[in-house]
Protein backbone atom coordinates (compact mmCIF):
# COMPACT_ATOMS: atom_id res chain seq x y z
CA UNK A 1 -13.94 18.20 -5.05
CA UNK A 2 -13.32 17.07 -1.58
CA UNK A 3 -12.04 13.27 -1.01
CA UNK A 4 -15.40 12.22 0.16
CA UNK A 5 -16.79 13.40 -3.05
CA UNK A 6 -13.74 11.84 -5.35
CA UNK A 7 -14.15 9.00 -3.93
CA UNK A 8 -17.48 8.44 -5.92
CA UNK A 9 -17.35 10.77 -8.69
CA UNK A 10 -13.50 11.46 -9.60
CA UNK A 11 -12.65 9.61 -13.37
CA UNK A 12 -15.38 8.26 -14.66
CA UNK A 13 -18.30 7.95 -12.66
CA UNK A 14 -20.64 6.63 -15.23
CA UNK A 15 -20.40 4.61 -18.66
CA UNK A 16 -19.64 7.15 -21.39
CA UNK A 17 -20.81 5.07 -23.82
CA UNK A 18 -24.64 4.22 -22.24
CA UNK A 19 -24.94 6.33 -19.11
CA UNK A 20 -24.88 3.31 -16.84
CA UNK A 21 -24.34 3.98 -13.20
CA UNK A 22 -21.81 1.36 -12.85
CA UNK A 23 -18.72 0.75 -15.21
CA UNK A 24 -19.53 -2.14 -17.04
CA UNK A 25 -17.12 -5.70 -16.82
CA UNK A 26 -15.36 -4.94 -20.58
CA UNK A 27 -14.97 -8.92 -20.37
CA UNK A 28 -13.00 -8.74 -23.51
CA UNK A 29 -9.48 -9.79 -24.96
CA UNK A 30 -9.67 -7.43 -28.04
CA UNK A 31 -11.36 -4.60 -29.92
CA UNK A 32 -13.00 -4.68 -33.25
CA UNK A 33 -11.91 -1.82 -35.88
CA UNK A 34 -13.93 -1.10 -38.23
CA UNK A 35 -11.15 0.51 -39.91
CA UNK A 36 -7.94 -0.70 -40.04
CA UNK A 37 -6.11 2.04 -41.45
CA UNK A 38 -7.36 4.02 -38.53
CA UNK A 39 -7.24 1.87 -35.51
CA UNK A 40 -9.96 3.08 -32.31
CA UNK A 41 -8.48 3.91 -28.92
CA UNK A 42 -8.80 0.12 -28.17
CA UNK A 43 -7.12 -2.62 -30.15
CA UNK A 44 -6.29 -5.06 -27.41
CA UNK A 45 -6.80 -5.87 -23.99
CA UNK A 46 -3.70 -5.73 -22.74
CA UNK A 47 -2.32 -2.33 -23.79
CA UNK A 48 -5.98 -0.95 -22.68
CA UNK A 49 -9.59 -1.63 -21.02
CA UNK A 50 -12.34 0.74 -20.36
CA UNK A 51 -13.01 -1.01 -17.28
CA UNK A 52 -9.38 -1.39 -16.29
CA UNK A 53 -8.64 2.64 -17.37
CA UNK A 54 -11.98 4.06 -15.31
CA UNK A 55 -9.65 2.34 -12.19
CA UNK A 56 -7.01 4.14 -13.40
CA UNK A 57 -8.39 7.65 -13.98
CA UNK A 58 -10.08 7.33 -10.44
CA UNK A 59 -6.80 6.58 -8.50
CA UNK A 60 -4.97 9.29 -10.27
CA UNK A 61 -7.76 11.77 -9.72
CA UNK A 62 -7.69 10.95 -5.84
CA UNK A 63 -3.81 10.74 -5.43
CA UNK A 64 -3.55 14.36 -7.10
CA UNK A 65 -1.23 12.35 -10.08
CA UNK A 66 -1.32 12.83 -14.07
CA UNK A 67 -1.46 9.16 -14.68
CA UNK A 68 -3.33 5.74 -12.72
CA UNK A 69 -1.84 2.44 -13.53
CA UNK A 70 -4.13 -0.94 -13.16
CA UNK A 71 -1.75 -4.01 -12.09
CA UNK A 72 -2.32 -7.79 -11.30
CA UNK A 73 -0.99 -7.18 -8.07
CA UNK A 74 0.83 -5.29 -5.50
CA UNK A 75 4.03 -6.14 -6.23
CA UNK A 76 3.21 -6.46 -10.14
CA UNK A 77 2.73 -2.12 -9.80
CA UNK A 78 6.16 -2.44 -7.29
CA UNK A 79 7.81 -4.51 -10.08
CA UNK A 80 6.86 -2.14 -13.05
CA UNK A 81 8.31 0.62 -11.10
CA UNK A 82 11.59 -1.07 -10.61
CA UNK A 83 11.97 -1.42 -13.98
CA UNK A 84 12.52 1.96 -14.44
CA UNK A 85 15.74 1.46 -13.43
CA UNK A 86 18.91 -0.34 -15.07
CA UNK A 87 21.55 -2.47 -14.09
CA UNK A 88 24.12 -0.59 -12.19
CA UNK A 89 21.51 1.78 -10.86
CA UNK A 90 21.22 2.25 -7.21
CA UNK A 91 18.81 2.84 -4.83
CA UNK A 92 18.48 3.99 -1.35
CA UNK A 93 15.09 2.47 0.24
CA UNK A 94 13.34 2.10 3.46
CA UNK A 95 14.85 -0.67 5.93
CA UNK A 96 10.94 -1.46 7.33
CA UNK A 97 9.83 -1.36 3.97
CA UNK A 98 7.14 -4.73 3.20
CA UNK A 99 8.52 -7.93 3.29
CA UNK A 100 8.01 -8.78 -0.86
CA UNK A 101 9.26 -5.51 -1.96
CA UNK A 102 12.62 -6.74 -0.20
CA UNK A 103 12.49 -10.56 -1.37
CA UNK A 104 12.38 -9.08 -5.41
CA UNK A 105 15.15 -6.58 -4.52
CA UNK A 106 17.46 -9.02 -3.12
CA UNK A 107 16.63 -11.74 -5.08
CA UNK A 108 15.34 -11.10 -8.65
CA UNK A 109 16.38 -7.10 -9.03
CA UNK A 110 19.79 -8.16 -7.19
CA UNK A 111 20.34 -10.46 -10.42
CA UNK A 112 20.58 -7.81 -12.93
CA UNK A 113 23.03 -5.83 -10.77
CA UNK A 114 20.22 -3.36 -9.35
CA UNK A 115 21.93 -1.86 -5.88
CA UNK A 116 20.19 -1.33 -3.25
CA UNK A 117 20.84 0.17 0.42
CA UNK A 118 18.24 -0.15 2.89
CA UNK A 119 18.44 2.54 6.07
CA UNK A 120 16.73 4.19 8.16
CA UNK A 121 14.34 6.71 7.05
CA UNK A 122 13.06 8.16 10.03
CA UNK A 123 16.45 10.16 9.96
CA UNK A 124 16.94 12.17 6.91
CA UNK A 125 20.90 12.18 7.61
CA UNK A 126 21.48 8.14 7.42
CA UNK A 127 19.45 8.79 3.99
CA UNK A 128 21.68 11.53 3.24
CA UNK A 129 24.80 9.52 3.57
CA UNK A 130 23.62 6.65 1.87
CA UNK A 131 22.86 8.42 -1.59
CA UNK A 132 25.63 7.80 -4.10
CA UNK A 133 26.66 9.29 -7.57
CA UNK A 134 24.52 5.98 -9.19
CA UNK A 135 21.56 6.58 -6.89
CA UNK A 136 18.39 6.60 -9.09
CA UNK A 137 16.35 6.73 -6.80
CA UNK A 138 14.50 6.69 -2.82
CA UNK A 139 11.97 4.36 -2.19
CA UNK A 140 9.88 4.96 1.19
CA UNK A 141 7.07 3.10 3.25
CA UNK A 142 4.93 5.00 5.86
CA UNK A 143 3.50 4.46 7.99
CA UNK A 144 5.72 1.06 8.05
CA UNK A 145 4.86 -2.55 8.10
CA UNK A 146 4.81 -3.91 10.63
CA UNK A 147 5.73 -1.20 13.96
CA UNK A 148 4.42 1.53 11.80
CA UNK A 149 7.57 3.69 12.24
CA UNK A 150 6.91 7.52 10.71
CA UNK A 151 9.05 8.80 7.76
CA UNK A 152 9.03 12.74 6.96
CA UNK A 153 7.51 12.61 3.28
CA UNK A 154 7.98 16.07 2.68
CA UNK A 155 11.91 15.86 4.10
CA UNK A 156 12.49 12.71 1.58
CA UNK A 157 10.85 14.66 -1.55
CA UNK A 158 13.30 17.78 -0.69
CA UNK A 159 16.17 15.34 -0.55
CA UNK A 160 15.15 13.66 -3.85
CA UNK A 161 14.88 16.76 -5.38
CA UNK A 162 18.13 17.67 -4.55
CA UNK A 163 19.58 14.55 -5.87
CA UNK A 164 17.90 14.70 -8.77
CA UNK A 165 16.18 11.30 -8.08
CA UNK A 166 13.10 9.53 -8.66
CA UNK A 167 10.57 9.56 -5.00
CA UNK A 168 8.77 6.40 -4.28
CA UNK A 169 6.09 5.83 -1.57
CA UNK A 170 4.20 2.56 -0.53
CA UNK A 171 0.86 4.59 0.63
CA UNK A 172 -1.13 1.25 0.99
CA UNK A 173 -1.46 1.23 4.51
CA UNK A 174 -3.11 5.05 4.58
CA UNK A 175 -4.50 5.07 1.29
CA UNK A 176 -5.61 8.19 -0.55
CA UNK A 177 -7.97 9.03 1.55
CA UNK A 178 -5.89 9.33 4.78
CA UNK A 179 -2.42 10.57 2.62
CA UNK A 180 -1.64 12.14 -0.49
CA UNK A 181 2.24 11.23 -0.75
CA UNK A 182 1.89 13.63 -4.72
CA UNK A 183 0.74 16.81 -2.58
CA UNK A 184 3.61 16.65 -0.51
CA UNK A 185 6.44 16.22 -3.58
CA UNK A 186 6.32 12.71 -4.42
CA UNK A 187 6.83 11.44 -7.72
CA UNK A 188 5.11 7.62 -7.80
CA UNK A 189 3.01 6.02 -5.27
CA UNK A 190 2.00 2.61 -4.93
CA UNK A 191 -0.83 0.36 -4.11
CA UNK A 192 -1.76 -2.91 -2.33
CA UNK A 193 -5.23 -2.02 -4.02
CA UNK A 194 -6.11 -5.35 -2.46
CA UNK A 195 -5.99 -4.00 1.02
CA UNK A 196 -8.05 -1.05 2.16
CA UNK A 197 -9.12 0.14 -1.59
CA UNK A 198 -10.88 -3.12 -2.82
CA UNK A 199 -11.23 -3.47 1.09
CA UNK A 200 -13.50 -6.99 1.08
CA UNK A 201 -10.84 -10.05 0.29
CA UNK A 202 -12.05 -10.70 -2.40
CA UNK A 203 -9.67 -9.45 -5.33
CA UNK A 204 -5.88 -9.13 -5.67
CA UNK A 205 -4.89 -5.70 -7.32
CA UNK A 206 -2.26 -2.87 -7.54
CA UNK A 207 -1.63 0.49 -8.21
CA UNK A 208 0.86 3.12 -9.47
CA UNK A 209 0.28 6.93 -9.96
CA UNK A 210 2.52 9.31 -11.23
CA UNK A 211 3.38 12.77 -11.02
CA UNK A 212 3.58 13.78 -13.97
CA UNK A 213 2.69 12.76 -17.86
CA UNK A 214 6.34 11.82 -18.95
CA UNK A 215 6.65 9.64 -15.70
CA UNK A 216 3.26 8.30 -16.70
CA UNK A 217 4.10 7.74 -20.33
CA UNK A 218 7.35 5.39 -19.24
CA UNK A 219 5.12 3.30 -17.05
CA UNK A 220 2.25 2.89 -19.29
CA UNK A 221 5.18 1.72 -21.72
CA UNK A 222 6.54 -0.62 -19.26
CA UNK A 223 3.12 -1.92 -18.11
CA UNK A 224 2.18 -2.55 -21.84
CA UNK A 225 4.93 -4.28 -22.30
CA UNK A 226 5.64 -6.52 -19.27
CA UNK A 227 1.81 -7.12 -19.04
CA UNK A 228 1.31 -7.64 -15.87
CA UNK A 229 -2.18 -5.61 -16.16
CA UNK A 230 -5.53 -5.96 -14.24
CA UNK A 231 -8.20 -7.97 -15.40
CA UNK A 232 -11.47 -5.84 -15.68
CA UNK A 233 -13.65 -8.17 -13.33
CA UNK A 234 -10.74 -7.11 -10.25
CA UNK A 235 -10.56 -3.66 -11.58
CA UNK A 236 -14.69 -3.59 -11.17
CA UNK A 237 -14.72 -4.89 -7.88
CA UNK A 238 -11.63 -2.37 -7.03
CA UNK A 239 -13.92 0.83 -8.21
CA UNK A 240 -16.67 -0.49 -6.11
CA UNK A 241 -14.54 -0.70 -3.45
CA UNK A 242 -12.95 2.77 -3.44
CA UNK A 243 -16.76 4.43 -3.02
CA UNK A 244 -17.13 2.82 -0.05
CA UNK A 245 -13.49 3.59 1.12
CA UNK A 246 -14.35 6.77 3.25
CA UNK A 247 -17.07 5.46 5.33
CA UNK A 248 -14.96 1.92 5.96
CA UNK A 249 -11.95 3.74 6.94
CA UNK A 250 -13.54 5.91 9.16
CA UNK A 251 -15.32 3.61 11.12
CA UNK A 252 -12.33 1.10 11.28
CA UNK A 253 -9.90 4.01 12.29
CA UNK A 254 -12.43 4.83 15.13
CA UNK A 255 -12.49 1.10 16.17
CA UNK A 256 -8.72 1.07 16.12
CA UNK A 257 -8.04 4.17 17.89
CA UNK A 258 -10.32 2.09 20.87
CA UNK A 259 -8.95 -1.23 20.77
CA UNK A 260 -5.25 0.18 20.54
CA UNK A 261 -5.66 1.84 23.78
CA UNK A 262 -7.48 -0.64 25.68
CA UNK A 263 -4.43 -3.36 24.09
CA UNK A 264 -2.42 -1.04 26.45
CA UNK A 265 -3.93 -1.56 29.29
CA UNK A 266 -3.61 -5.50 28.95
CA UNK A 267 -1.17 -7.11 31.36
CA UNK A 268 0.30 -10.10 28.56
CA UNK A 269 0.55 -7.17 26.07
CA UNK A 270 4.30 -5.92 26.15
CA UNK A 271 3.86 -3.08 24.12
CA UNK A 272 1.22 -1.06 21.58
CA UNK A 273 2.19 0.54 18.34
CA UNK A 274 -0.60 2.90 16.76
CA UNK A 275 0.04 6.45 15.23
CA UNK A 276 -3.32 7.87 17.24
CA UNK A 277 -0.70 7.69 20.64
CA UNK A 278 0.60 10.95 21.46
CA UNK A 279 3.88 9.05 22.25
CA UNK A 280 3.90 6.83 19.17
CA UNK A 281 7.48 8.08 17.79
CA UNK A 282 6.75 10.63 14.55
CA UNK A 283 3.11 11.40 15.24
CA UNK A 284 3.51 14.91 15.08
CA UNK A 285 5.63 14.36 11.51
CA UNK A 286 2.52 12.03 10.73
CA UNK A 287 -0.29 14.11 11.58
CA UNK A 288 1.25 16.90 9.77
CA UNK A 289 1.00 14.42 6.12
CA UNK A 290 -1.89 12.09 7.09
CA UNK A 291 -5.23 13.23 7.80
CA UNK A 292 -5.77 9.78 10.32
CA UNK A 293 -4.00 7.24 12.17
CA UNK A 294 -5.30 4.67 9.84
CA UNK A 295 -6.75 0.68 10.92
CA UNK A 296 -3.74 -0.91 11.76
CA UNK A 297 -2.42 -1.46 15.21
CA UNK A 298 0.45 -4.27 16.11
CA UNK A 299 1.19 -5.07 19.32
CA UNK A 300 4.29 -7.15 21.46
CA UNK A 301 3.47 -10.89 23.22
CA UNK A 302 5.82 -12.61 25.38
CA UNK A 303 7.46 -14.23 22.67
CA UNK A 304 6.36 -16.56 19.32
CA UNK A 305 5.01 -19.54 21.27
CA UNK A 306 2.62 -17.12 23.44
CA UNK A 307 1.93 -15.74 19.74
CA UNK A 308 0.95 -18.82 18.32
CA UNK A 309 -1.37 -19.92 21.28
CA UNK A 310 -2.99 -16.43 20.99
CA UNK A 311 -3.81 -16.41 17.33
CA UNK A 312 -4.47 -20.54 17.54
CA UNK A 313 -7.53 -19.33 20.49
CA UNK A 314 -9.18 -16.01 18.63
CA UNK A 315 -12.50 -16.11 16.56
CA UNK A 316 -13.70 -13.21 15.11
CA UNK A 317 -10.86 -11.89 13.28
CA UNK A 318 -8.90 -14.22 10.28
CA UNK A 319 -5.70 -15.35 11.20
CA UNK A 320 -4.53 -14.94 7.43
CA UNK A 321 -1.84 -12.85 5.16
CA UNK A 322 -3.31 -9.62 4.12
CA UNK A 323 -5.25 -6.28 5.45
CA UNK A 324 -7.33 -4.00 5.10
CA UNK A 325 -10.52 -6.06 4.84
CA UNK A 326 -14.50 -5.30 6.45
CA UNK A 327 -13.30 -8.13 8.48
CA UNK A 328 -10.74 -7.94 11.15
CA UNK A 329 -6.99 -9.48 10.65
CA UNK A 330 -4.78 -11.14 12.45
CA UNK A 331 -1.19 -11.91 11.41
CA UNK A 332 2.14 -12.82 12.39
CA UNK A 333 4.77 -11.07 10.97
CA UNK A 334 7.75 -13.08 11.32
CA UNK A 335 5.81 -15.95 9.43
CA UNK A 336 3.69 -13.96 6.90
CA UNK A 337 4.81 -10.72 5.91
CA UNK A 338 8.01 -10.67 6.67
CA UNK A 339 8.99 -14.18 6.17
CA UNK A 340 11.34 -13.41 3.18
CA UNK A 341 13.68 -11.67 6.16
CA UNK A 342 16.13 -13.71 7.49
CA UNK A 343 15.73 -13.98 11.29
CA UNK A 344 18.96 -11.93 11.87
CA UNK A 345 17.69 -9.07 9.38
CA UNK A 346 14.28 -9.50 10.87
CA UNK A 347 15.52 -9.10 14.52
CA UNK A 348 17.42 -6.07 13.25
CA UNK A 349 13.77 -4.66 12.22
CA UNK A 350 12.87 -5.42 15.72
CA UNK A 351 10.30 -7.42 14.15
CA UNK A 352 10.23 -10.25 17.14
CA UNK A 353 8.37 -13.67 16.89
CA UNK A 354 6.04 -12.63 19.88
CA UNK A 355 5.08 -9.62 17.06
CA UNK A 356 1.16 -9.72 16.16
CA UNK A 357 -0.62 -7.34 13.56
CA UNK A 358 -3.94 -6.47 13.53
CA UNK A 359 -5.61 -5.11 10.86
CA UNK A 360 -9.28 -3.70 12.21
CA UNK A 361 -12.53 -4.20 10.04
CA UNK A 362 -15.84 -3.16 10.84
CA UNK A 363 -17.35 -5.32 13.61
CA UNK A 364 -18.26 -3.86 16.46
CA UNK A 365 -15.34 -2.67 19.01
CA UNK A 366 -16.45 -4.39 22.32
CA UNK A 367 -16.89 -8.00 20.50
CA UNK A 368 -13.26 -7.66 19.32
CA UNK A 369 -11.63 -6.71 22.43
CA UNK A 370 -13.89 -9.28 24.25
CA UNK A 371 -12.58 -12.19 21.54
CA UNK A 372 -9.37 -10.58 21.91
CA UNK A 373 -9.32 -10.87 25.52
CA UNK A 374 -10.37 -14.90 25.64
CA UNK A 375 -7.55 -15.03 23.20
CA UNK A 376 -4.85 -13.78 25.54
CA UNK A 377 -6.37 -16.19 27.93
């Protein structure tokens, strides 16, 4: 089936046990067995959901994977996959990648002796260098938060394969629908399901998929027992979300493609950064792995004070920490998402204090750039 198609009908696309259009809320903690000496396929909650698993079979079926994992959050699915790894291990992993997946590396995997080098990897060589006999594993974010640099996925698969190491992608900013990081040799991908997949604000979820069934196995055992699982309410509203995830990203990617250019042309805007620019550096590397340029377009003020009195004067978008919503987004950064950095690391990033995000929903293109303009004053 094509995406479009997926989207709605790949997993489960109705109730197996009544037929019901829409996967019911299994609102449960455990399963009754009628016999004991033969336990059912569920016994409790947290090892498995119908609700929870019809999330799971759809995001594997549309990431090309063996196996869909349901998490409380983002960085509940990041965590899990870390823990495939031991003390001692290292790990070679994207210097832009998001703000929390660097906090828990330096702070709580950094306890238990995990290693970690952060480069580059928009140059296949610094990655090169950087592996080491203990590497486990490379760990990749593209298009990055927040200047949306480009890695070559199919370049860091090949070099993970030659390494013998595990490949990890952050695909939350394209999503499925716009990249399939498994089609072009990765091993695990991971979700913000909270941004573009759920897509309204109104849940916080995240997602793993692995290649393979032996990959998928050692998660599943790791999200069993850590237990940081998805309740089936958020995994309902994320299935409902993912139908609807074509049409949304099509429109907003249309919407940003407009605004991003006509940012350009605004005199207190230092600089634009959007994959749709024929100059934006890697397009041609992203356009040959993404099928889009995605929703998300950031863009260079004066400095943080002229940042602040912007995002203090707009109205139609949220000033708030997340993406990927039907309503526009505004954030900062230096103060939000990357806040964990210190200022030294994040001015190493080149992620400046005059640095604003903007995440596009669906209202109309000419209100936003009008409240946009006001904004800049």
């Amino acid at each position: 089936m094509n995406l479009r198609t997926l989207l709605i009908h790949g997993g489960r696309d109705r109730d197996p046990y009544t037929g019901a259009s829409s996967i019911p809320i299994y609102q449960t903690s455990t399963f009754a067995q009628a016999d004991p000496e033969h336990p059912g396929r569920y016994d409790y909650a947290r090892s498995g959901n119908p609700t929870r698993e019809a999330l799971e079979e759809s995001i594997a079926a549309l990431e090309g994977g063996a196996c869909g994992l349901a998490f409380g959050s983002g960085m509940a699915a990041t965590s899990s996959v870390l823990l495939l790894f031991r003390p001692g291990d290292h790990l070679v992993v994207g210097e832009a990648v998001y703000g929390g997946t660097y906090r828990i590396l330096q702070g709580l995997f950094h306890q238990w002796q995990l290693e970690v080098t952060f480069v580059d990897t928009q140059d296949p060589e610094a990655v090169r260098r950087a592996i080491r006999p203990t590497t486990r594993a490379l760990f990749v974010e593209t298009p990055a938060n927040p200047l949306l640099q480009i890695t070559d996925l199919r370049a860091m698969a090949a070099l993970a394969a030659e390494h013998g190491l595990l490949s990890i992608v952050d695909n939350t900013f394209m999503s499925p629908y716009l990249q399939r990081p498994i089609k072009l040799g990765f091993d695990i991908v991971v979700h913000s399901a909270t941004k573009f997949l759920g897509g309204h604000s109104d849940l916080i979820a995240g997602l793993v998929v692995a290649r393979d069934e032996t990959l998928g196995r050692r998660l599943k055992s790791i999200q069993n027992a850590f237990g940081g699982i998805l309740g089936p309410m958020d995994a309902w509203l994320t299935l409902r979300g993912i139908k609807t995830l074509g049409v949304r990203l099509e429109a907003q990617q249309a919407s940003a493609q407009k605004i991003a250019q006509w940012l350009r042309e605004q005199p207190k805007v230092n600089h634009v950064y959007y994959p749709g620019f024929p100059d934006h550096p890697g397009r041609a590397i992203h356009f040959g792995q993404a099928s889009g340029a995605g929703a998300i377009v950031s863009f260079e003020l004066p400095d943080g004070p002229a940042a602040m009195a912007f995002l203090k004067r707009v109205r139609l978008p949220l000033v708030a920490v997340s993406l990927g919503g039907v309503e526009s987004i505004l954030s900062h950064p230096a103060t939000m998402s990357h806040a964990a950095l210190p200022p030294a690391a994040r001015r190493a990033r080149a992620i400046s204090d005059g640095l604003v995000r903007l995440s596009v929903g669906l209202e109309d293109a000419d209100d936003l750039m009008a409240d946009i303009s006001n904004a800049l004053g």
